[in-house]
C-alpha atoms as a PDB file:
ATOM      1  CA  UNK A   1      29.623 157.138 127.806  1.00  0.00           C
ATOM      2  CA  UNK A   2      29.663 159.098 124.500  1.00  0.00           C
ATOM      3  CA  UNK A   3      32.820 158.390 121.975  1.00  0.00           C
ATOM      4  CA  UNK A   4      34.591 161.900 122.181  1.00  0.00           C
ATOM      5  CA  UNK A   5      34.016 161.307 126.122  1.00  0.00           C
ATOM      6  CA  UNK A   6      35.268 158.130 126.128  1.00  0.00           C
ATOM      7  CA  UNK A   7      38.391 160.018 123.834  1.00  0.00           C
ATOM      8  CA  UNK A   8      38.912 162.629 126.429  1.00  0.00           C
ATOM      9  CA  UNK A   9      39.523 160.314 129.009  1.00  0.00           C
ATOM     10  CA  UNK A  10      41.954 158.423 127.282  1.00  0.00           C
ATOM     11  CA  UNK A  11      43.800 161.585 125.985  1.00  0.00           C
ATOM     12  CA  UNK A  12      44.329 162.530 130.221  1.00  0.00           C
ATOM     13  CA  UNK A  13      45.508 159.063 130.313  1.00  0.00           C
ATOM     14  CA  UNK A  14      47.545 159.631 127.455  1.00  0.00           C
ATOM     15  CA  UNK A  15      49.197 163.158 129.044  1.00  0.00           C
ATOM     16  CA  UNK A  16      49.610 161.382 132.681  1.00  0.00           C
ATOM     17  CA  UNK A  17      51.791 158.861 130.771  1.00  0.00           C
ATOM     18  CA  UNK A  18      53.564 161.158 128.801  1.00  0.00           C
ATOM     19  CA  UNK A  19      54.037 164.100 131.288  1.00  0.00           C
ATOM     20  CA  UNK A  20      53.876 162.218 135.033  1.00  0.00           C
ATOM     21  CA  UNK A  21      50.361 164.664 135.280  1.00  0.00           C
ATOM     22  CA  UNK A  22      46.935 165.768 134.466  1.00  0.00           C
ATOM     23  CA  UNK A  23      43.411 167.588 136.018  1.00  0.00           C
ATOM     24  CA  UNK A  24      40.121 166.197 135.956  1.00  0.00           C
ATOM     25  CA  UNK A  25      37.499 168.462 137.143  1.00  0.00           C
ATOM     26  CA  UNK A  26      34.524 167.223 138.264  1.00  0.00           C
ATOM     27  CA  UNK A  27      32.569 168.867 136.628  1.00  0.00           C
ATOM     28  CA  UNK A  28      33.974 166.515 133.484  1.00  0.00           C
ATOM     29  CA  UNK A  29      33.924 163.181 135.757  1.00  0.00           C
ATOM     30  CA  UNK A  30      30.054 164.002 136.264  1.00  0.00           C
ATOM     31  CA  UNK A  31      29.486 165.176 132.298  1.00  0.00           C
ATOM     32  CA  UNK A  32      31.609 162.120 131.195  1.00  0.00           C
ATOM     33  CA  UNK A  33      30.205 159.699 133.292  1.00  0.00           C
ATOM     34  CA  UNK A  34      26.437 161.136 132.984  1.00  0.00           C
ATOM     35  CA  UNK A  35      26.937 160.623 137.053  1.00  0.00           C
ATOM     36  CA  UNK A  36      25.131 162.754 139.680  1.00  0.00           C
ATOM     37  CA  UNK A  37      27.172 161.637 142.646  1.00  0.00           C
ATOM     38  CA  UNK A  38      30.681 159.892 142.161  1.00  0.00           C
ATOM     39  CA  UNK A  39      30.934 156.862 143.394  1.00  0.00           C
ATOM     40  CA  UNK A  40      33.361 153.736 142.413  1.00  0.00           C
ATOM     41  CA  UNK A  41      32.245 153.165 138.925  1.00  0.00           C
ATOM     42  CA  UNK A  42      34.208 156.388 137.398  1.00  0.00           C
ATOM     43  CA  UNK A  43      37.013 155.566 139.052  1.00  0.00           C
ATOM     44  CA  UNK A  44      36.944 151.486 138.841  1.00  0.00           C
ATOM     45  CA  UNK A  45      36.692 152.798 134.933  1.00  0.00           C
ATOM     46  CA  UNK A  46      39.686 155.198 134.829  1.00  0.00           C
ATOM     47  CA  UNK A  47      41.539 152.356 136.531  1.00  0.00           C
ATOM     48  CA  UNK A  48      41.192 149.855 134.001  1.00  0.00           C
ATOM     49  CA  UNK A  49      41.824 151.851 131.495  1.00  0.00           C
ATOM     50  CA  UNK A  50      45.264 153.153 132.985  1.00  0.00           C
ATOM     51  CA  UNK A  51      45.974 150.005 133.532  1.00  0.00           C
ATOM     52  CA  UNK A  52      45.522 148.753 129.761  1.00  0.00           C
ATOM     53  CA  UNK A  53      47.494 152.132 128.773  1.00  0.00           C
ATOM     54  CA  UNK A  54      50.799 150.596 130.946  1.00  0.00           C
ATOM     55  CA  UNK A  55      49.993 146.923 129.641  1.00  0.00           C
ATOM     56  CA  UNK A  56      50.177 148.590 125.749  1.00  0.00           C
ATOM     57  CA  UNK A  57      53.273 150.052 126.957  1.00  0.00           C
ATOM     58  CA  UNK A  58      54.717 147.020 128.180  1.00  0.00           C
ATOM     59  CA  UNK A  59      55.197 148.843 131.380  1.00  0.00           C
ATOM     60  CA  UNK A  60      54.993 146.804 134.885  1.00  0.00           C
ATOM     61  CA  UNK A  61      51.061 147.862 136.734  1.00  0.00           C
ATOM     62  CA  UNK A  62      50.759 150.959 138.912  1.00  0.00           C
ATOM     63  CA  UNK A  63      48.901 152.944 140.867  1.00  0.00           C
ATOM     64  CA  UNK A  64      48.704 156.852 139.926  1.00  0.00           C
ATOM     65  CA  UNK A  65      49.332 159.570 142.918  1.00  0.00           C
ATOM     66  CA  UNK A  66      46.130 161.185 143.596  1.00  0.00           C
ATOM     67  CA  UNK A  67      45.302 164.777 145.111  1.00  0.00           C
ATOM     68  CA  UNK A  68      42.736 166.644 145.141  1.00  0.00           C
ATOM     69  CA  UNK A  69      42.782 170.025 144.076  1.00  0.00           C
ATOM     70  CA  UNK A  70      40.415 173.150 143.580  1.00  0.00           C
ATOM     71  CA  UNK A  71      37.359 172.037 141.266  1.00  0.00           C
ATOM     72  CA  UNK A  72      38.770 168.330 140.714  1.00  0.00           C
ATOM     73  CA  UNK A  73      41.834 165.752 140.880  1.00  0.00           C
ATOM     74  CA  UNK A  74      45.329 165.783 139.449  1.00  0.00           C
ATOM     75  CA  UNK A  75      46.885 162.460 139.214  1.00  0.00           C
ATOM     76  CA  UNK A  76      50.722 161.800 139.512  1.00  0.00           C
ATOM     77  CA  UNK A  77      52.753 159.269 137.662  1.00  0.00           C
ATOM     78  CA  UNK A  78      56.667 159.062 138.708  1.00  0.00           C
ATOM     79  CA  UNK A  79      58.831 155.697 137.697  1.00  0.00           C
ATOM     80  CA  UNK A  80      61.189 156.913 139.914  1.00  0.00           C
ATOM     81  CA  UNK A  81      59.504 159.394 142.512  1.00  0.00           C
ATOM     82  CA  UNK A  82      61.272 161.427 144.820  1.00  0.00           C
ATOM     83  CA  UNK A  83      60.961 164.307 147.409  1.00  0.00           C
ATOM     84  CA  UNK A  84      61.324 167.929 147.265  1.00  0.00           C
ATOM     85  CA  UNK A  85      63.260 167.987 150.350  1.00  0.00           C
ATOM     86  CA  UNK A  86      65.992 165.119 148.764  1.00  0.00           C
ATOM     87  CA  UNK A  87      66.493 167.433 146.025  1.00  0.00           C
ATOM     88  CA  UNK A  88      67.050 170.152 147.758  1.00  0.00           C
ATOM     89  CA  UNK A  89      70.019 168.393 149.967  1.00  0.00           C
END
């Protein structure tokens, strides 16, 4: 993986954290990854490094909400998640 790719990636990381969400298209998975299918290793990578990202943070391990979504994924981070429908009681 190139440098600014390997940058990229973190900076997502970086706006999950900060914002509870982010894209990834796939067309950037495959270009980042220099993948032509995706399998595990992209995703065994993103992993590890959102893990290290909480561990900086001194934040206790887990696992981003993932959907996908036209032309790629969003991923979810909520300390405290919740439903629409609770809010709307």
């Amino acid at each position: 993986m190139l440098k600014r790719h390997v940058e990229q990636v973190w900076t997502r990381l970086d706006e999950l954290y900060a914002n509870g969400t982010t894209f990834m298209s796939w067309g950037e998975i495959y270009h980042w990854y220099k993948v032509e299918r995706i399998s595990k290793t992209p995703w065994r990578d993103i992993k590890a490094r959102w893990d290290e990202l909480l561990e900086e943070k001194g934040e206790e391990p887990s696992d981003p909400y993932v959907a996908q979504v036209g032309g790629g994924i969003s991923l979810f981070f909520a300390r405290k998640p919740s439903r629409l429908s609770s809010l709307a009681k």
